[in-house]
N, C-alpha and C. Protein backbone atom coordinates (compact mmCIF):
# COMPACT_ATOMS: atom_id res chain seq x y z
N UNK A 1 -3.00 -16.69 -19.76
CA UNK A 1 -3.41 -15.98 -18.57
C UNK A 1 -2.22 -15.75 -17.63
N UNK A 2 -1.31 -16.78 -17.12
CA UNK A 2 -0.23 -16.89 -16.82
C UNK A 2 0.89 -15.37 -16.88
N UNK A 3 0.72 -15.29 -18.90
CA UNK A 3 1.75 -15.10 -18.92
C UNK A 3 1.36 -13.46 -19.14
N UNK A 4 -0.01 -13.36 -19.32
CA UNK A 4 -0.37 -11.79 -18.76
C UNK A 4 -0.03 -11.45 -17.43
N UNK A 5 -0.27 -12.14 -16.46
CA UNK A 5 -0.31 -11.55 -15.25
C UNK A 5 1.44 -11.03 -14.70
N UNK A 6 2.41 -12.33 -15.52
CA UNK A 6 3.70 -12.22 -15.16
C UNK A 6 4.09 -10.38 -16.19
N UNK A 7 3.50 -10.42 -17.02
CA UNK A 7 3.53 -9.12 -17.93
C UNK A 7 3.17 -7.77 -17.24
N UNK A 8 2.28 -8.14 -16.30
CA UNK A 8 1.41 -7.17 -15.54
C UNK A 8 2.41 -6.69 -14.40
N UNK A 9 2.87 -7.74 -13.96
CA UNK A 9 4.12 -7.52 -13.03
C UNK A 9 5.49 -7.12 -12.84
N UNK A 10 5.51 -7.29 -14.47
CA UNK A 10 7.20 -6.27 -14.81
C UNK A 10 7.25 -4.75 -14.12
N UNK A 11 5.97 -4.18 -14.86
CA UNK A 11 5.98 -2.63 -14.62
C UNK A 11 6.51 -2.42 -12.94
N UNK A 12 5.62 -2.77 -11.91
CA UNK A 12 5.90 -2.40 -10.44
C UNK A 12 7.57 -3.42 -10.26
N UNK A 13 7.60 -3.89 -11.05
CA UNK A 13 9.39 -4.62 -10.78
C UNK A 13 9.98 -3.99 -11.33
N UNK A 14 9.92 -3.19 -12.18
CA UNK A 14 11.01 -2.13 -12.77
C UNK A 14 10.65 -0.93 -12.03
N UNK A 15 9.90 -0.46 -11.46
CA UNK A 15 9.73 0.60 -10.40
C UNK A 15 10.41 0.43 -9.18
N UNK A 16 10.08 -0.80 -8.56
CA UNK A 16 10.92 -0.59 -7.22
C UNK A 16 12.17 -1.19 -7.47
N UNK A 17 12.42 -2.05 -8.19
CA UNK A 17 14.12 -2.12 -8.67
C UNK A 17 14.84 -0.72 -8.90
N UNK A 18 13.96 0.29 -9.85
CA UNK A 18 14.53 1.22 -9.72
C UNK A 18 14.55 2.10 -8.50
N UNK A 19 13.51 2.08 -7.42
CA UNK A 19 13.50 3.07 -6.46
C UNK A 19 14.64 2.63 -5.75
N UNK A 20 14.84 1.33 -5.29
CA UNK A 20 15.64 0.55 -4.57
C UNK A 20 17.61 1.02 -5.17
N UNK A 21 17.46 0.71 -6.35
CA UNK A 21 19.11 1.48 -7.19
C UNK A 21 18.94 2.72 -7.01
N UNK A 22 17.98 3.42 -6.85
CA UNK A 22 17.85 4.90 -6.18
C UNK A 22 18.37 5.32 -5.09
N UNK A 23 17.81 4.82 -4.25
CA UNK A 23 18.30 4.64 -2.71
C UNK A 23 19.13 4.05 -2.36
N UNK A 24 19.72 2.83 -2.73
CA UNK A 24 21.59 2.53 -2.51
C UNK A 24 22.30 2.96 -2.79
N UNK A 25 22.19 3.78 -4.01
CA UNK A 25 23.65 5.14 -4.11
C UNK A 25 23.49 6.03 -3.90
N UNK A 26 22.35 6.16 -2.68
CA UNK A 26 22.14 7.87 -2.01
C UNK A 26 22.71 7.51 -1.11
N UNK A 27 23.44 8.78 -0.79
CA UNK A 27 24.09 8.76 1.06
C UNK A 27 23.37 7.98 2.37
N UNK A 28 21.78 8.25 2.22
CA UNK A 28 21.03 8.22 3.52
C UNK A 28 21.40 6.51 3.44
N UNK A 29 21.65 5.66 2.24
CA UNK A 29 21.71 4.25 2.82
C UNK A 29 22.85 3.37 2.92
N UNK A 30 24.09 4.76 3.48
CA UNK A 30 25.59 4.24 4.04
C UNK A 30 24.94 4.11 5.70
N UNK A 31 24.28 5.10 6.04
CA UNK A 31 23.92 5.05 7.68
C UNK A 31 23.33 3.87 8.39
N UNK A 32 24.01 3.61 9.42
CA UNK A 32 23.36 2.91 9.89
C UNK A 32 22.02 2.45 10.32
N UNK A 33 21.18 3.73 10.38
CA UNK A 33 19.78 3.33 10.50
C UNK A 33 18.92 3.02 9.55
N UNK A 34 19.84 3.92 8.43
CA UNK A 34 18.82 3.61 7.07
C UNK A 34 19.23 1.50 6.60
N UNK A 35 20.48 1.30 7.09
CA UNK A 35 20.66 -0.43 6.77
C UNK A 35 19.23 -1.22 7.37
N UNK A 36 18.73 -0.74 8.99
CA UNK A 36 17.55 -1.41 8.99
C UNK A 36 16.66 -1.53 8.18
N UNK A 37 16.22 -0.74 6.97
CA UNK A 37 14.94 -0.67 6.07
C UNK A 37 15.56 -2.35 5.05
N UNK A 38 16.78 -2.59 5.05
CA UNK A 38 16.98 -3.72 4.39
C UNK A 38 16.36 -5.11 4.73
N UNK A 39 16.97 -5.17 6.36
CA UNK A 39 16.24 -6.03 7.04
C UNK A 39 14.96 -6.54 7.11
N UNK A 40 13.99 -4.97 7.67
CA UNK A 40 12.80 -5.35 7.56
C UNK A 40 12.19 -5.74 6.41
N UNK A 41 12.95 -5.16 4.75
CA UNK A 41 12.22 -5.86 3.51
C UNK A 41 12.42 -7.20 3.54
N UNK A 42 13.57 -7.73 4.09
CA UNK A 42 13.74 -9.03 4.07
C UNK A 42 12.95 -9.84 4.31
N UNK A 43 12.63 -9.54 5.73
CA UNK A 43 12.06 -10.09 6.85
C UNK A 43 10.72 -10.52 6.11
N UNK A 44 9.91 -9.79 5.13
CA UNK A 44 8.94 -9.70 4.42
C UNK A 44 9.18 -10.40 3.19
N UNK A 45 9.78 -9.73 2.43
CA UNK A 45 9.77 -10.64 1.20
C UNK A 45 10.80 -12.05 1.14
N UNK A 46 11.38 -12.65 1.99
CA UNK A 46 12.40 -13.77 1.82
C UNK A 46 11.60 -15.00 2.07
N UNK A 47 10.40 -15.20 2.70
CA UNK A 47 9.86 -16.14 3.07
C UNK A 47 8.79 -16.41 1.85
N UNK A 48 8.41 -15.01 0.87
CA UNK A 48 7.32 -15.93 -0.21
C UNK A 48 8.06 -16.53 -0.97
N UNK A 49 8.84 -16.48 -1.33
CA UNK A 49 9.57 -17.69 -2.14
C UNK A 49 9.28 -19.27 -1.80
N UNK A 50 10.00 -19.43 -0.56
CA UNK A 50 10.03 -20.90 -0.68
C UNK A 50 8.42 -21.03 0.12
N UNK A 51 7.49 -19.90 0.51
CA UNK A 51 5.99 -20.81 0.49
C UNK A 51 5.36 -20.50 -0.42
N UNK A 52 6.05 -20.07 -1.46
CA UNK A 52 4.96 -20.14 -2.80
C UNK A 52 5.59 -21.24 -3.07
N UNK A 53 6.69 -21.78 -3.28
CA UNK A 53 7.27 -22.54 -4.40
C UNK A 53 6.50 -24.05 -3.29
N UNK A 54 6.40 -23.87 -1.90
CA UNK A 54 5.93 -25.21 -1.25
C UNK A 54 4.42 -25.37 -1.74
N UNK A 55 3.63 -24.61 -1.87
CA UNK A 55 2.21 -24.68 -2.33
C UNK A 55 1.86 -24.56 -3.79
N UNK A 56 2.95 -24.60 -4.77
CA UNK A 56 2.75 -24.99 -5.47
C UNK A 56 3.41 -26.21 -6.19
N UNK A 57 4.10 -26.48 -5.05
CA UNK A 57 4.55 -28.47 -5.07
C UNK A 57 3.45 -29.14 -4.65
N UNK A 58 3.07 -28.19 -3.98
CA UNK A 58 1.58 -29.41 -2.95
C UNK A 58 0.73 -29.23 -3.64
N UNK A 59 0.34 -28.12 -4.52
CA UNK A 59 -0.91 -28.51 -5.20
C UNK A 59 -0.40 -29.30 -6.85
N UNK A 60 0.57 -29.33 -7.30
CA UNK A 60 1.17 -30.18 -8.05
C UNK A 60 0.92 -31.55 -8.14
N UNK A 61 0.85 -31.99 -6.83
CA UNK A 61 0.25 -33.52 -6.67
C UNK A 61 -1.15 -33.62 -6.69
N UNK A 62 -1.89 -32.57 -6.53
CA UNK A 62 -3.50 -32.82 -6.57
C UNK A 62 -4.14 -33.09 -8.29
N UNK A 63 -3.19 -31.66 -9.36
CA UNK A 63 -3.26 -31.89 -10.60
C UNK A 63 -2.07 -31.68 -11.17
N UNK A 64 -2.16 -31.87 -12.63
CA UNK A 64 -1.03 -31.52 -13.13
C UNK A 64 -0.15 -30.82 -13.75
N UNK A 65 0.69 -30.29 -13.78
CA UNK A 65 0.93 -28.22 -14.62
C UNK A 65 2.35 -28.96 -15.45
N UNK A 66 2.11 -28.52 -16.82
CA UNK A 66 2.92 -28.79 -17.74
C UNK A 66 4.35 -28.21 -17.06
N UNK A 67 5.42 -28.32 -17.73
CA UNK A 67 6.91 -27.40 -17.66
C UNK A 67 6.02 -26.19 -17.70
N UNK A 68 5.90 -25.72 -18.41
CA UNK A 68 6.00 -24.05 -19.09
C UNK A 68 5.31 -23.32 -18.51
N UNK A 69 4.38 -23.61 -17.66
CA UNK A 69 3.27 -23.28 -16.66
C UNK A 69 4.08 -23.27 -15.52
N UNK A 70 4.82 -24.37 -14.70
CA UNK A 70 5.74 -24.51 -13.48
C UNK A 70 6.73 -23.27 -13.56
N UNK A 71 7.54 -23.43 -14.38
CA UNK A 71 8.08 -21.94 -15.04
C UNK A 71 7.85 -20.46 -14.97
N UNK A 72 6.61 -20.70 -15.75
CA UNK A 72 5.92 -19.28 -15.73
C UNK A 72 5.77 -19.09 -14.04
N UNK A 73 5.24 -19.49 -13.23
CA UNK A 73 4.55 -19.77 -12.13
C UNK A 73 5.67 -19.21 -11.03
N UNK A 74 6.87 -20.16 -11.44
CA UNK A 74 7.74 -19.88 -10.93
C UNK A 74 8.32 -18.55 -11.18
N UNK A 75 8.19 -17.68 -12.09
CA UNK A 75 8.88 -16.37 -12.58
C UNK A 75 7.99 -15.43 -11.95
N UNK A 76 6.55 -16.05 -11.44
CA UNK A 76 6.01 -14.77 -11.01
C UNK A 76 6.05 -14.78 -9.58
N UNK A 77 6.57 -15.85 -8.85
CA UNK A 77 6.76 -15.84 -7.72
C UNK A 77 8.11 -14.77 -7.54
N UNK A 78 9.23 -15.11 -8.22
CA UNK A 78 9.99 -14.53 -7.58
C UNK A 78 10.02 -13.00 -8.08
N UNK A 79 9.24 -12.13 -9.35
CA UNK A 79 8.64 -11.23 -9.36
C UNK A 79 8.42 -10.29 -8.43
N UNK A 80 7.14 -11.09 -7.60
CA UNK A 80 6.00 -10.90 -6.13
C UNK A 80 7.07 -10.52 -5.47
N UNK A 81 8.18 -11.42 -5.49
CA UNK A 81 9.42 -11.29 -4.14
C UNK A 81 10.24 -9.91 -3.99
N UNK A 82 10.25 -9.69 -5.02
CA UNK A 82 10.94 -8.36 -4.90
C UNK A 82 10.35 -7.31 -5.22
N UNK A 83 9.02 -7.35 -5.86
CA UNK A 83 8.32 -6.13 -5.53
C UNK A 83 7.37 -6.20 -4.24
N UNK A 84 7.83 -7.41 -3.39
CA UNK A 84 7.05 -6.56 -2.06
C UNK A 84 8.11 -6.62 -1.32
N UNK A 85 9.95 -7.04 -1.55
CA UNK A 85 11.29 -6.14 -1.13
C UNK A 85 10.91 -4.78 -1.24
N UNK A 86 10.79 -4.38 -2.84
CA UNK A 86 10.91 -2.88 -2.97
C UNK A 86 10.04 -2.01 -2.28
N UNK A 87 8.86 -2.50 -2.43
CA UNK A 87 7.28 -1.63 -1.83
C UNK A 87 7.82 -1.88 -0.34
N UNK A 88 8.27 -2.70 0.65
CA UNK A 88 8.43 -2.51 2.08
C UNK A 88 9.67 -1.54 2.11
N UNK A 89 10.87 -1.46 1.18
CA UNK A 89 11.27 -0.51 1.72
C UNK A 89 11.16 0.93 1.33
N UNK A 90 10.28 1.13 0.40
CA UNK A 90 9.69 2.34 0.06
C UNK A 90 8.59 3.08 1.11
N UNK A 91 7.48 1.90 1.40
CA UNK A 91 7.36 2.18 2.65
C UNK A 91 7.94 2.18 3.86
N UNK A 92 8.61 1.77 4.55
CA UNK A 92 9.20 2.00 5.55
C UNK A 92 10.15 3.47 5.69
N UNK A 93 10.77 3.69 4.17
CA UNK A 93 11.68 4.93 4.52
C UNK A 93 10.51 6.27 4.38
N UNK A 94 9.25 6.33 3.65
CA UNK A 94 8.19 7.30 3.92
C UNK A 94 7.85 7.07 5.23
N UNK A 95 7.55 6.07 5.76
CA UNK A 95 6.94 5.98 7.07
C UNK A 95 8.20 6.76 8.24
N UNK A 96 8.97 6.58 8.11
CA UNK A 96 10.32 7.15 9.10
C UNK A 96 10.68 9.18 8.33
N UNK A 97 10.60 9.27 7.04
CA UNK A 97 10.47 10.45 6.89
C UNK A 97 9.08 11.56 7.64
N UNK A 98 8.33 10.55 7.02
CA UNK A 98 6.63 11.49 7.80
C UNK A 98 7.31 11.78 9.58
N UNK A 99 7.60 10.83 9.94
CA UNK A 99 7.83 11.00 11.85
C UNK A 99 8.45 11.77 11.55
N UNK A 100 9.53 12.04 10.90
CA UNK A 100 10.91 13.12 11.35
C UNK A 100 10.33 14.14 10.89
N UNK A 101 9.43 14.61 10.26
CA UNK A 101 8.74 16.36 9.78
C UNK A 101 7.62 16.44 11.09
């Protein structure tokens, strides 16, 4: 089950990995305003890491998850992490295009 869901999650991680290598070697993200869309993904995705990885230490002590499960678990966290990097700054640079038309 695990290791479907981490499977399920490649696709949108190879999408915004790619939108993201899209948009760093376009001009619009030498400018200074376009550097804020970095930030704000940050701001968003830098913190599920270490509270996924804390809630699933804490529920670790309630039962018990083999290696390969901790692992897996762990691969889809940091997955999550960068496809909701990529998706915030995909949204954010649509959201700032729509205003400027």
């Amino acid at each position: 089950m695990i290791v479907l869901i981490g499977t399920l999650l490649l696709l949108p991680f190879f999408y915004y990995g790619y939108k993201e290598h899209q948009f760093s070697q376009s001009n619009k993200a030498k400018k200074e305003t376009e550097t804020g869309y970095y930030r704000k993904a940050s701001f968003y995705a830098f913190p599920l890491l270490p509270i996924g990885w804390l809630l699933l230490e804490m529920s670790h002590r309630f039962f018990s998850l083999s290696f390969d499960t901790y692992r897996d678990l762990i691969w889809i966290l940091i997955l999550v992490s960068c496809i909701v990097y990529g998706c915030t700054l995909q949204y954010h640079r649509r959201k700032t295009t729509k205003n400027l038309s």
